[in-house]
PDB file of N, CA and C in Angstrom:
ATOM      1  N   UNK A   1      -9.221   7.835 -17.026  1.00  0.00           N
ATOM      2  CA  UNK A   1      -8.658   6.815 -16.164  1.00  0.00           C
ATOM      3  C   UNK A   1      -7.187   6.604 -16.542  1.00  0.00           C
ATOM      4  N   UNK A   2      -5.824   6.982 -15.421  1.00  0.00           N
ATOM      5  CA  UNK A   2      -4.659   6.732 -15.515  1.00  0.00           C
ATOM      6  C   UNK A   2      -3.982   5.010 -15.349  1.00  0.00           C
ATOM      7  N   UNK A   3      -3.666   4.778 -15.589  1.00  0.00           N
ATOM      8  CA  UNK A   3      -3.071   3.054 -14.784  1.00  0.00           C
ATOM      9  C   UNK A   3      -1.054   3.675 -14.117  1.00  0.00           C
ATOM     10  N   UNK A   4      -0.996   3.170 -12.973  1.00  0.00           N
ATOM     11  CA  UNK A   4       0.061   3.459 -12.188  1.00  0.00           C
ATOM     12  C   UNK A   4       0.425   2.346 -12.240  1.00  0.00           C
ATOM     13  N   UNK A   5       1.909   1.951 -11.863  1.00  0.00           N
ATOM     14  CA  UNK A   5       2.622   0.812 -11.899  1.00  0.00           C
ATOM     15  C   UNK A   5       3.260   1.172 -10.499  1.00  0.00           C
ATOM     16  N   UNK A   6       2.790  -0.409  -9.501  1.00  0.00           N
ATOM     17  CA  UNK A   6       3.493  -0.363  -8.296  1.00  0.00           C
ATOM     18  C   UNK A   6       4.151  -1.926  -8.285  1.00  0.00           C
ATOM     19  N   UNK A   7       5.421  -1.543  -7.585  1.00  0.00           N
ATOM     20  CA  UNK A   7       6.312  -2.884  -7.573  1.00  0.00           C
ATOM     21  C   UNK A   7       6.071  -3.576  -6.028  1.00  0.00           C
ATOM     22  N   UNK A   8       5.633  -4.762  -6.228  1.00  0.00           N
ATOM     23  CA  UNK A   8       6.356  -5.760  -4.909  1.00  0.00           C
ATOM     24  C   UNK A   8       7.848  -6.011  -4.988  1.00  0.00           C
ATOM     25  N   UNK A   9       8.456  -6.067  -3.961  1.00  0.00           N
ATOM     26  CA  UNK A   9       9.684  -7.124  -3.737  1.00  0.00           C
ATOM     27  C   UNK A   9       9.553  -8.586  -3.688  1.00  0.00           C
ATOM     28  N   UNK A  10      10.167  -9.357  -4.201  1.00  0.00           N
ATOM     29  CA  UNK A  10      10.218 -10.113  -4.305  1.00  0.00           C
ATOM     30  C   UNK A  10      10.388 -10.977  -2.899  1.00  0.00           C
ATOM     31  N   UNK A  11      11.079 -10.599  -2.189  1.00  0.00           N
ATOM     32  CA  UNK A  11      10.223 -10.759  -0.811  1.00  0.00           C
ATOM     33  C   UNK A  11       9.386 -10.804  -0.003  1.00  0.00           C
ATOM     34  N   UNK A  12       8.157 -10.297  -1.070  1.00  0.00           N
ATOM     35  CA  UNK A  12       7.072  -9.592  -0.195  1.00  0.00           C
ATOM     36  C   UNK A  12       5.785 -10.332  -1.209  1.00  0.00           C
ATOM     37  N   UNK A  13       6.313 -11.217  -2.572  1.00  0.00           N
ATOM     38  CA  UNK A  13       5.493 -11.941  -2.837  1.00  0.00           C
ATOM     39  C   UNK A  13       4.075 -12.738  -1.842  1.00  0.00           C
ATOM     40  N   UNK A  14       4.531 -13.029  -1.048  1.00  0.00           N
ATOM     41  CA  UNK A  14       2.970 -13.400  -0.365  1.00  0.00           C
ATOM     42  C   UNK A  14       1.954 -12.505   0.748  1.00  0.00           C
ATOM     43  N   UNK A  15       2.720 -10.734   0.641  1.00  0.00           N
ATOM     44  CA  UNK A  15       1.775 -10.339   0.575  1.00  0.00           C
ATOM     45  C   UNK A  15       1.349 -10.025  -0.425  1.00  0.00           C
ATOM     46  N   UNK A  16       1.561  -9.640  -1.960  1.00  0.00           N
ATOM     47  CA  UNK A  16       1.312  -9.431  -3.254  1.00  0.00           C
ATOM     48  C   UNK A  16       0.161 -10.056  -3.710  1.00  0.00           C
ATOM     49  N   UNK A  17       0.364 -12.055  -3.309  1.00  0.00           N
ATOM     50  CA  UNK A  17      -1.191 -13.047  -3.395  1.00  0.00           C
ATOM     51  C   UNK A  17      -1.994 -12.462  -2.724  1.00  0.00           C
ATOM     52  N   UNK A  18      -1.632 -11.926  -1.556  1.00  0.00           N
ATOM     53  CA  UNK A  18      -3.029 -11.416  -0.641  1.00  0.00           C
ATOM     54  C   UNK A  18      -3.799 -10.683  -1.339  1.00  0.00           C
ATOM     55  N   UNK A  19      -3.428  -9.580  -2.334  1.00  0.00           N
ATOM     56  CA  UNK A  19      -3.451  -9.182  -3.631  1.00  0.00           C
ATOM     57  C   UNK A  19      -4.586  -9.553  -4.320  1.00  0.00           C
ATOM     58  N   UNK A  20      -3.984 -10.561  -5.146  1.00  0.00           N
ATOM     59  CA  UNK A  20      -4.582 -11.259  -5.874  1.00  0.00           C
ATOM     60  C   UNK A  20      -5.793 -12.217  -5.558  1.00  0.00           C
ATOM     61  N   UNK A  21      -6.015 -12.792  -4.086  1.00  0.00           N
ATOM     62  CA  UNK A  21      -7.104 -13.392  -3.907  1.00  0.00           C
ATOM     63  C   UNK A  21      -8.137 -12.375  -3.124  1.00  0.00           C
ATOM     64  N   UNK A  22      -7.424 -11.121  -2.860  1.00  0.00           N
ATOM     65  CA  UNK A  22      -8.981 -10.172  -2.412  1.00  0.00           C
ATOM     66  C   UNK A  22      -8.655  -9.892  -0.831  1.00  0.00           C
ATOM     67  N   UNK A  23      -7.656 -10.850   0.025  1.00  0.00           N
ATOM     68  CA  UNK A  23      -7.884 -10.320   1.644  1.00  0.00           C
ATOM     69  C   UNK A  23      -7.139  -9.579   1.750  1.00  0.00           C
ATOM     70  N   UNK A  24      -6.421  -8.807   0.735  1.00  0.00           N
ATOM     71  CA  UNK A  24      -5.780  -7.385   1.180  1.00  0.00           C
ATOM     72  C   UNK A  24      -6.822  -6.292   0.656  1.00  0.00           C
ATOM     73  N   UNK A  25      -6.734  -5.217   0.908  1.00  0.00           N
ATOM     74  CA  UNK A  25      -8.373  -4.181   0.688  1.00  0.00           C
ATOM     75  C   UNK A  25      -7.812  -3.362   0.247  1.00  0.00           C
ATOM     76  N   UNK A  26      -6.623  -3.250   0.682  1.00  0.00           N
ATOM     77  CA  UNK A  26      -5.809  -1.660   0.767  1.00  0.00           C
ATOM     78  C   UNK A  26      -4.807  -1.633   0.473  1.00  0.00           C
ATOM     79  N   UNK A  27      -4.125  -0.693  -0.507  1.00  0.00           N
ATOM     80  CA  UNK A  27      -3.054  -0.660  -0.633  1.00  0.00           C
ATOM     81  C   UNK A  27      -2.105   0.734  -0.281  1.00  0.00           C
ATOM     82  N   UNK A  28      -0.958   0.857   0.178  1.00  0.00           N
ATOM     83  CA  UNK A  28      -0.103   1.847   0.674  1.00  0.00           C
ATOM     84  C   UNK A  28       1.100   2.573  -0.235  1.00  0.00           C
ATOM     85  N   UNK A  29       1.435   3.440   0.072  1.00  0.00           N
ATOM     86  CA  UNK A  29       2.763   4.332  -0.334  1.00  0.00           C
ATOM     87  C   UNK A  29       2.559   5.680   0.143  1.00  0.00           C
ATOM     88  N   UNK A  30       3.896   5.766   0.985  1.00  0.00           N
ATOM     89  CA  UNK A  30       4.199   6.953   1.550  1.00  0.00           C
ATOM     90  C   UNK A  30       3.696   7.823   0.637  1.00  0.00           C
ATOM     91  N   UNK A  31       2.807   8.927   1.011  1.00  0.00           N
ATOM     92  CA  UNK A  31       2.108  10.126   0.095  1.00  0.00           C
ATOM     93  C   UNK A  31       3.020  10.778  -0.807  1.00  0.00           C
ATOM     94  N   UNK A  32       4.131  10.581  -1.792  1.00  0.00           N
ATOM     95  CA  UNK A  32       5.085  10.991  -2.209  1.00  0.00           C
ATOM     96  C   UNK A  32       4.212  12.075  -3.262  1.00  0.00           C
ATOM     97  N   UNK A  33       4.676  12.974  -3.936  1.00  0.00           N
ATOM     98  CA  UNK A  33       4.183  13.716  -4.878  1.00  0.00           C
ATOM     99  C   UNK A  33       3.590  12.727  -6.095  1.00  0.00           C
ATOM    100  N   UNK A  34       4.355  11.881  -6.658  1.00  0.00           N
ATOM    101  CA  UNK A  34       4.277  10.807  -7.354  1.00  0.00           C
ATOM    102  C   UNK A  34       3.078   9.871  -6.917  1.00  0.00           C
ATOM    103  N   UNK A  35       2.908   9.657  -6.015  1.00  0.00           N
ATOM    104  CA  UNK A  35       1.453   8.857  -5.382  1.00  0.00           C
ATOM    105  C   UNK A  35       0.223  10.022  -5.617  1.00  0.00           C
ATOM    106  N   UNK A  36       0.674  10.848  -5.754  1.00  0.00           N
ATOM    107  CA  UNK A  36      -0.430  11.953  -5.112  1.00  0.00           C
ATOM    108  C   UNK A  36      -1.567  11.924  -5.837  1.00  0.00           C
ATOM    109  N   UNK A  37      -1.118  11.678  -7.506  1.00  0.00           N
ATOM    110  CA  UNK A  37      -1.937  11.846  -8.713  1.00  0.00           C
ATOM    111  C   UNK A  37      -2.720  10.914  -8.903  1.00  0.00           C
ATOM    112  N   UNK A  38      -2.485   9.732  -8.098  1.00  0.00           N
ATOM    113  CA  UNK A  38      -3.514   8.736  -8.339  1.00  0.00           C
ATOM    114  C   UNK A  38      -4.889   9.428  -8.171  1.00  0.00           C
ATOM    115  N   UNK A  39      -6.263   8.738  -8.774  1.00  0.00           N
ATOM    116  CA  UNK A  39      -7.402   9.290  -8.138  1.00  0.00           C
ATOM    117  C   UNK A  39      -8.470   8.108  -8.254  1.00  0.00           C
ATOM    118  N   UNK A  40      -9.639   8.104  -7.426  1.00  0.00           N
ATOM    119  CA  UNK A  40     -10.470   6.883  -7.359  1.00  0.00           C
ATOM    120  C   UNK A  40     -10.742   6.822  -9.019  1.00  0.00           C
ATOM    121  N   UNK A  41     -10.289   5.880  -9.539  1.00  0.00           N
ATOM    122  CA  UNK A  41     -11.488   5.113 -10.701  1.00  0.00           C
ATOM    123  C   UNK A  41      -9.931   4.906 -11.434  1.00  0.00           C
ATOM    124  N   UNK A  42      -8.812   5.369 -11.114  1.00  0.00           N
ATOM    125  CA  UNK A  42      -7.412   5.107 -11.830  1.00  0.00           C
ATOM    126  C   UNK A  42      -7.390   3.391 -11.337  1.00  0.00           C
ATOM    127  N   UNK A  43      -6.470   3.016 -12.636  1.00  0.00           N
ATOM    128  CA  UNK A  43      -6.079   1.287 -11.970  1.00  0.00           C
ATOM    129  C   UNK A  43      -4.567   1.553 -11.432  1.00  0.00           C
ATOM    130  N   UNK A  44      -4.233   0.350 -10.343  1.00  0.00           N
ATOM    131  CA  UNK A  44      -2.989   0.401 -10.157  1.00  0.00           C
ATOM    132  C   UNK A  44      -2.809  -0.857 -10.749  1.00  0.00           C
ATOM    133  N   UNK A  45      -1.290  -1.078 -11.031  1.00  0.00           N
ATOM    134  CA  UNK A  45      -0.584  -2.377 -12.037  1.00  0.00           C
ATOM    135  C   UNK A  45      -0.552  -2.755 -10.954  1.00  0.00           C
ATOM    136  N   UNK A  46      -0.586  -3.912 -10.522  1.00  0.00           N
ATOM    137  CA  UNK A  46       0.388  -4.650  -9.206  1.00  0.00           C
ATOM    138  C   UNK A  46       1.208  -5.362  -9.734  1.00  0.00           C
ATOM    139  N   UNK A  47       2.931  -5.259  -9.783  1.00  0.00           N
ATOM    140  CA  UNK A  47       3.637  -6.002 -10.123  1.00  0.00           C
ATOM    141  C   UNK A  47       4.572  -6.837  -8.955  1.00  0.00           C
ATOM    142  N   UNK A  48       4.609  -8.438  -8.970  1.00  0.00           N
ATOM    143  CA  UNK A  48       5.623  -8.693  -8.294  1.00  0.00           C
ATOM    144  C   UNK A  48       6.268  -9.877  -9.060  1.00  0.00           C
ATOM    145  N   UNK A  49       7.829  -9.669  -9.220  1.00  0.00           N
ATOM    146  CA  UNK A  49       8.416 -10.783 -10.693  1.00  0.00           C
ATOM    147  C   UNK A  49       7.816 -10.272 -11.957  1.00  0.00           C
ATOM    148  N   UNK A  50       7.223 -11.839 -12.538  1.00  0.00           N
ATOM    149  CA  UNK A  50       6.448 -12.032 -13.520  1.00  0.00           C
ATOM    150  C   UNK A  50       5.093 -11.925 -13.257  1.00  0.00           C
ATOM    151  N   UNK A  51       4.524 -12.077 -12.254  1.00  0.00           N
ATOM    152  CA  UNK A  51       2.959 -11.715 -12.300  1.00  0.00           C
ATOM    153  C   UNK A  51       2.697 -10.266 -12.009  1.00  0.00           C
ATOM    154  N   UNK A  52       1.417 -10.169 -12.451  1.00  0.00           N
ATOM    155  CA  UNK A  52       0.827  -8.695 -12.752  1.00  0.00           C
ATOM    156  C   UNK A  52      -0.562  -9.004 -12.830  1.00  0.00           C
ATOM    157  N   UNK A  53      -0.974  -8.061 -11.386  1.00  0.00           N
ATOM    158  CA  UNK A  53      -2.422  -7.703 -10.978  1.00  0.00           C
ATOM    159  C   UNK A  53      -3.362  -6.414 -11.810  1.00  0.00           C
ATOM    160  N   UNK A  54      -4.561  -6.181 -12.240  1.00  0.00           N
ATOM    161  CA  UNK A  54      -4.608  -4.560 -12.135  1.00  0.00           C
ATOM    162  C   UNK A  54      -5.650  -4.965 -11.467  1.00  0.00           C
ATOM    163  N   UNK A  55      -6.091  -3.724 -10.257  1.00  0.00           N
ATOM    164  CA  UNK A  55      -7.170  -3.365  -9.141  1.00  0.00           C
ATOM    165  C   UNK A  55      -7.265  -2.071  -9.463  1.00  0.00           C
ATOM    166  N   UNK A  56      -8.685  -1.642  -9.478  1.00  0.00           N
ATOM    167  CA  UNK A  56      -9.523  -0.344  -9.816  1.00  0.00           C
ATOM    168  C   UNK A  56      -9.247   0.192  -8.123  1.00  0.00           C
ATOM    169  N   UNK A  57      -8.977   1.518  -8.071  1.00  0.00           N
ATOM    170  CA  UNK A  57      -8.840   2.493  -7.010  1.00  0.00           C
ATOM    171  C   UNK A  57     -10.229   2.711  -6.655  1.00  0.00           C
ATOM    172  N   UNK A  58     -11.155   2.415  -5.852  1.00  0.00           N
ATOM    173  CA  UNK A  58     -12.234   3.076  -5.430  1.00  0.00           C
ATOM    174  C   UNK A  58     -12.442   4.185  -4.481  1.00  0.00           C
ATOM    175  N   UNK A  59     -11.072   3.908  -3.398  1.00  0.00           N
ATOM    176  CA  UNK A  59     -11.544   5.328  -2.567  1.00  0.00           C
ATOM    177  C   UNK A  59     -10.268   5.514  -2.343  1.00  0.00           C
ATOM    178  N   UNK A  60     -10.076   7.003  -1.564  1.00  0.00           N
ATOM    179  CA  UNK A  60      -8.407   7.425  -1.629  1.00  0.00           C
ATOM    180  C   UNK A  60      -8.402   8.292  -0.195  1.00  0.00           C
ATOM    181  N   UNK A  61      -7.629   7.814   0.964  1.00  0.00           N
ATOM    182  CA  UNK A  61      -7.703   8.461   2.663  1.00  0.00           C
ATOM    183  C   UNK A  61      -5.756   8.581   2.444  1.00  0.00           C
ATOM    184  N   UNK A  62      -5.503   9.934   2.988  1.00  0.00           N
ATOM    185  CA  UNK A  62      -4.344  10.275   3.304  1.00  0.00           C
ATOM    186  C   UNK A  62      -4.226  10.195   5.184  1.00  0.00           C
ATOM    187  N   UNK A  63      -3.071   9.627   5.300  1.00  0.00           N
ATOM    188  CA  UNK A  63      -3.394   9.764   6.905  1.00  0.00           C
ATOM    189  C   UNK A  63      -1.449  10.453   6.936  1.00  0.00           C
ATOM    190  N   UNK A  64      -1.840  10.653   8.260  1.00  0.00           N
ATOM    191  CA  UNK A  64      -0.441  11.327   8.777  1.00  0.00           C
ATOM    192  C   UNK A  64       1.065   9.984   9.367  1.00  0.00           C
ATOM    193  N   UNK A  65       0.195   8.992   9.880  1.00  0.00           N
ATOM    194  CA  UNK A  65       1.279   8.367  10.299  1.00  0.00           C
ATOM    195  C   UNK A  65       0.566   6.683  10.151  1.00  0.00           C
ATOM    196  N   UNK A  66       1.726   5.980  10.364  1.00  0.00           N
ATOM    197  CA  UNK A  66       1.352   4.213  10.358  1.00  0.00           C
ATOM    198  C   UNK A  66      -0.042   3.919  11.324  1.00  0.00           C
ATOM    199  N   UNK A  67       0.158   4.708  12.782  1.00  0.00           N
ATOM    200  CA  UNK A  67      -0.780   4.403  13.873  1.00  0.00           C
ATOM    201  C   UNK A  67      -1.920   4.800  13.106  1.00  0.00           C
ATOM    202  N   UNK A  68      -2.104   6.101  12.456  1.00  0.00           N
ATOM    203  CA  UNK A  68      -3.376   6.621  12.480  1.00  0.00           C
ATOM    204  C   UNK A  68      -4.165   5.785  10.816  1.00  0.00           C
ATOM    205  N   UNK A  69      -3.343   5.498   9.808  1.00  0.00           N
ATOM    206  CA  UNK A  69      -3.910   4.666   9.034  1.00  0.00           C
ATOM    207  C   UNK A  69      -4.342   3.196   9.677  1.00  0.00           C
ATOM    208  N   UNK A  70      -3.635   2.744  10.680  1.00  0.00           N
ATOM    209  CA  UNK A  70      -4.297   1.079  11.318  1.00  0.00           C
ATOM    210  C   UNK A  70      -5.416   1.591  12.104  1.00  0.00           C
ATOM    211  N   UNK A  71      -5.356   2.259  12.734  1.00  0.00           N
ATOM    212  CA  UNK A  71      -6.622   2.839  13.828  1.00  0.00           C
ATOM    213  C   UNK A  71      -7.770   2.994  12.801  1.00  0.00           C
ATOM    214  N   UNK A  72      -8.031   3.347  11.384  1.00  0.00           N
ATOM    215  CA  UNK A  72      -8.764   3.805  10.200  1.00  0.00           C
ATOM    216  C   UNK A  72      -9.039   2.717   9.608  1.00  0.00           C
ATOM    217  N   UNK A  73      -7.958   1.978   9.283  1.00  0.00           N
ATOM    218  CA  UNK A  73      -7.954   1.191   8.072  1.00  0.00           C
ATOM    219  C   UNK A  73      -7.991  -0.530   8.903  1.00  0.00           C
ATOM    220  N   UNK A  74      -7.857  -0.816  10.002  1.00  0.00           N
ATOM    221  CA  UNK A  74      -7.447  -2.327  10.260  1.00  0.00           C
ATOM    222  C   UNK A  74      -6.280  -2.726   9.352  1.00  0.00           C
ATOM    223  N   UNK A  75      -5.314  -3.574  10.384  1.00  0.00           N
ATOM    224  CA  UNK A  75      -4.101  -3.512   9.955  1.00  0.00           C
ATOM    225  C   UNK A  75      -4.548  -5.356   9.019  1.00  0.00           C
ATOM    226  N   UNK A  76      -5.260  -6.059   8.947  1.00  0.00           N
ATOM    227  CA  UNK A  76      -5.607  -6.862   7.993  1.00  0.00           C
ATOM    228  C   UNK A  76      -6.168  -6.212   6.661  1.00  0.00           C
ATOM    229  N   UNK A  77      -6.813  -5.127   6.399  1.00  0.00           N
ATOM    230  CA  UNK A  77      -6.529  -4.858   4.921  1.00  0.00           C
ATOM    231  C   UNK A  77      -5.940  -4.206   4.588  1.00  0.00           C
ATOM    232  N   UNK A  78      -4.863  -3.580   5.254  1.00  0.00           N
ATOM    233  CA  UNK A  78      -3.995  -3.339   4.754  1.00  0.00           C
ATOM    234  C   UNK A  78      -2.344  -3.667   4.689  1.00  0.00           C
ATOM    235  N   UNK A  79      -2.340  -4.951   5.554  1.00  0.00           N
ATOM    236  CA  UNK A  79      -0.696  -5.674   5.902  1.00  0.00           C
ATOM    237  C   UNK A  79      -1.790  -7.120   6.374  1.00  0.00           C
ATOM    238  N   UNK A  80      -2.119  -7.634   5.165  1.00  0.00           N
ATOM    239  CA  UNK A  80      -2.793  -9.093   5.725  1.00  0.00           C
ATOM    240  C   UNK A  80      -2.258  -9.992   6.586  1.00  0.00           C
ATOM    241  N   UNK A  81      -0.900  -9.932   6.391  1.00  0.00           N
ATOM    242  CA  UNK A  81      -0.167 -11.353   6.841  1.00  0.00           C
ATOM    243  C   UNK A  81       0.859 -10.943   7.968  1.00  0.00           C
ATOM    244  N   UNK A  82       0.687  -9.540   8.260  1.00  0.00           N
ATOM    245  CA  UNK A  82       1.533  -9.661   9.429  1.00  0.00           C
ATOM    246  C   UNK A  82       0.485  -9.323  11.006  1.00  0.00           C
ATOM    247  N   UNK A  83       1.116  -9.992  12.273  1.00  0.00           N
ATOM    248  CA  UNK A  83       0.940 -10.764  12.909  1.00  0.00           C
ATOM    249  C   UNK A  83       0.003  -9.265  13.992  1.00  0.00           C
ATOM    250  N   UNK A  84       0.571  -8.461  13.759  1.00  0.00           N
ATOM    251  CA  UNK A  84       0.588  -7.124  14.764  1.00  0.00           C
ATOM    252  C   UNK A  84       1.273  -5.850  14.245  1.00  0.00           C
ATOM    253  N   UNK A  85       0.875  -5.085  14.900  1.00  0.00           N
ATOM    254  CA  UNK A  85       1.013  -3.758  14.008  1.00  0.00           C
ATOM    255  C   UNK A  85       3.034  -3.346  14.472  1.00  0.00           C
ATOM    256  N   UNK A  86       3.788  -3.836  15.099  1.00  0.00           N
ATOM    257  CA  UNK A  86       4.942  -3.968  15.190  1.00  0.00           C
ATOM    258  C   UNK A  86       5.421  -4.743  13.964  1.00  0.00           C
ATOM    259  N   UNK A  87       5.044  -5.165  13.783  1.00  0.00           N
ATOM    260  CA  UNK A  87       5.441  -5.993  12.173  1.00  0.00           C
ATOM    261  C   UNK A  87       4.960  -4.926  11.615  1.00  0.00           C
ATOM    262  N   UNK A  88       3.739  -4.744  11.356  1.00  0.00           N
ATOM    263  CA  UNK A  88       3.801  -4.120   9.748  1.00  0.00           C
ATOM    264  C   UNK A  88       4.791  -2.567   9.908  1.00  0.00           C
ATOM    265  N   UNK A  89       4.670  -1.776  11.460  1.00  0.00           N
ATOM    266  CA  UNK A  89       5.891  -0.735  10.764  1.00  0.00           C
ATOM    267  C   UNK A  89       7.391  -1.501  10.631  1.00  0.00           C
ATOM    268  N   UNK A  90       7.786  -2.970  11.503  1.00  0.00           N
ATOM    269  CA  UNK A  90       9.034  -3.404  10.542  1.00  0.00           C
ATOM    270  C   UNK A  90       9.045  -3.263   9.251  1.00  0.00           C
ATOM    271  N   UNK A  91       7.738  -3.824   8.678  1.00  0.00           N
ATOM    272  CA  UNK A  91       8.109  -3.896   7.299  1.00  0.00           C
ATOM    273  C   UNK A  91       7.781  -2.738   6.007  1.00  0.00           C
ATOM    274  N   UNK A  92       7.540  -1.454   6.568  1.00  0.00           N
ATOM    275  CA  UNK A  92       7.070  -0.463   6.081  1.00  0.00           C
ATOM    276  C   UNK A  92       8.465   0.497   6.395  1.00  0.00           C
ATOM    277  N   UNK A  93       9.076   0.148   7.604  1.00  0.00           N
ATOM    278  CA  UNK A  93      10.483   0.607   7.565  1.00  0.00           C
ATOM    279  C   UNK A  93      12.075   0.241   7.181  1.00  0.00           C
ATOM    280  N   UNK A  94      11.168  -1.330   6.444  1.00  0.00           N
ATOM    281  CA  UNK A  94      12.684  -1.910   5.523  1.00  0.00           C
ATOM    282  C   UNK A  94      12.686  -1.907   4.273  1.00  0.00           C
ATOM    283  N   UNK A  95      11.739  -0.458   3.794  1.00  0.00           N
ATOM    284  CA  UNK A  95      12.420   0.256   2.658  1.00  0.00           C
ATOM    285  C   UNK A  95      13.619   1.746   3.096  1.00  0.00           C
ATOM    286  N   UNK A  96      14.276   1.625   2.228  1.00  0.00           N
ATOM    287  CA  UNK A  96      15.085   2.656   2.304  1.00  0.00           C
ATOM    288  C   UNK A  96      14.760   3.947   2.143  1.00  0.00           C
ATOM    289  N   UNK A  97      14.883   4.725   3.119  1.00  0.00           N
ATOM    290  CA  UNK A  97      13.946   6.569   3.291  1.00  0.00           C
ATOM    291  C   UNK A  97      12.814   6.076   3.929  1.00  0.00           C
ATOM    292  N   UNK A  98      11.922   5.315   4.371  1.00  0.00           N
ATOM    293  CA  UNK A  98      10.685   5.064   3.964  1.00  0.00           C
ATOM    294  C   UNK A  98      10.318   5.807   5.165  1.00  0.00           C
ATOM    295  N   UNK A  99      10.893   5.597   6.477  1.00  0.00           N
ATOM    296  CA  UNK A  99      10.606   6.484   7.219  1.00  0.00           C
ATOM    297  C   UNK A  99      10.449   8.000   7.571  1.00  0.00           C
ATOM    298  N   UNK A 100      11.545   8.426   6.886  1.00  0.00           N
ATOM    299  CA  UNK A 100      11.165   9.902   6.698  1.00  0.00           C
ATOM    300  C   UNK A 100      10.862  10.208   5.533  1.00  0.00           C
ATOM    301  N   UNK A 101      10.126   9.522   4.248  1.00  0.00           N
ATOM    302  CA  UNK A 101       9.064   9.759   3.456  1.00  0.00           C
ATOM    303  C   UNK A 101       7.813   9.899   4.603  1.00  0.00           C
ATOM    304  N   UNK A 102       7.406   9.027   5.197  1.00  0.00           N
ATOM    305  CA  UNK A 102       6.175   9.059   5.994  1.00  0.00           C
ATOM    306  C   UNK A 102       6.277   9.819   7.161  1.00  0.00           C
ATOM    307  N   UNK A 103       7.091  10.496   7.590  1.00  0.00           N
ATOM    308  CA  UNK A 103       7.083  11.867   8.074  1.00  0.00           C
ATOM    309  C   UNK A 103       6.863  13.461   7.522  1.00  0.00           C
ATOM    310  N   UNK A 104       7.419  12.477   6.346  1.00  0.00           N
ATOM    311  CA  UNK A 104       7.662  14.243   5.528  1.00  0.00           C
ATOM    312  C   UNK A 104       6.111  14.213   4.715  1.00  0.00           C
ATOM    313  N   UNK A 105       5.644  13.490   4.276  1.00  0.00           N
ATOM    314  CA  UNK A 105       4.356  13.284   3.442  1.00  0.00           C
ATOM    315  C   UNK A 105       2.535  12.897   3.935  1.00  0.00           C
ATOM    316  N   UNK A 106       3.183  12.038   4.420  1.00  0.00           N
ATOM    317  CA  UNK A 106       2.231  11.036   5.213  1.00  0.00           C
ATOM    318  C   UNK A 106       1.971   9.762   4.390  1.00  0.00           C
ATOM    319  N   UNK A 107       0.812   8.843   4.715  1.00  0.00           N
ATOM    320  CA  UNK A 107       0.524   7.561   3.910  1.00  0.00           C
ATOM    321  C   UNK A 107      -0.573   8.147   2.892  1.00  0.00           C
ATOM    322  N   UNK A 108      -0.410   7.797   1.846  1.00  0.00           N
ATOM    323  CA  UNK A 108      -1.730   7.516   1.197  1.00  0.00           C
ATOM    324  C   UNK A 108      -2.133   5.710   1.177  1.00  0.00           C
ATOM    325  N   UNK A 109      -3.716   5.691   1.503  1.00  0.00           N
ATOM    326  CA  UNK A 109      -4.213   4.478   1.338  1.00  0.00           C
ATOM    327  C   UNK A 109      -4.911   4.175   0.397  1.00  0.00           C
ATOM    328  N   UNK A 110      -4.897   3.526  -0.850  1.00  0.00           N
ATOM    329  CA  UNK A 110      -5.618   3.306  -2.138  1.00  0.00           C
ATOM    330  C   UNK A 110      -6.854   2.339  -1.776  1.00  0.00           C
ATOM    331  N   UNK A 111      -8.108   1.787  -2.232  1.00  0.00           N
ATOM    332  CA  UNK A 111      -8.898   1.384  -1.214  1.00  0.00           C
ATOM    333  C   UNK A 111      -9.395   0.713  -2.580  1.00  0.00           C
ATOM    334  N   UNK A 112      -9.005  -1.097  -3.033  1.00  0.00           N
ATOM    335  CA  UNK A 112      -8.957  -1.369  -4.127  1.00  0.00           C
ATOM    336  C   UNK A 112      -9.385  -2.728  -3.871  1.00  0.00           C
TER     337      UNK A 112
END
């Protein structure tokens, strides 16, 4: 069993609680090579600030694009707090590259 360290923004603190009280299911990152190695039974760190989550990986789905992970996954466990799936690619595209990471890779979904 590996443990991975993933960062919130500090902006993004209250989806991070979603986190921490259980109504997020799922967690995301563009399939980067670096994501890749995760595997079910690894923990991920959840860091946002000073607090720090760990959640056990139970299952692991690569999808090709944002549509086809919400169509799979419901966009409540995996973007709890936003309103419609136009929000969550806003906010999946106000990281920097993030978009053509998820072209060039696809999503991995951690299932935690």
């Amino acid at each position: 069993m590996n443990k991975y360290i993933l960062k919130f923004r500090a902006s993004d603190k209250a989806e991070f609680e979603t986190i921490i009280d259980g109504r997020k299911t799922v967690e995301t990152r563009a399939a980067t090579p670096r994501y890749q190695k995760v595997q079910a039974g690894d923990i991920l760190v959840v860091k946002c600030g000073d607090q720090t989550v760990e959640k056990k990986v139970k299952k692991i789905e690569k999808f090709d694009s944002i549509d086809e992970l919400i169509n799979s996954v419901g966009i409540k466990n995996v973007m709890n707090l936003a309103p419609n799936i136009d929000r969550a690619k806003y906010v999946w595209r106000s990281f920097p590259g993030y978009d053509q990471k998820i072209k060039q890779y696809g999503l991995i979904a951690w299932y935690i």
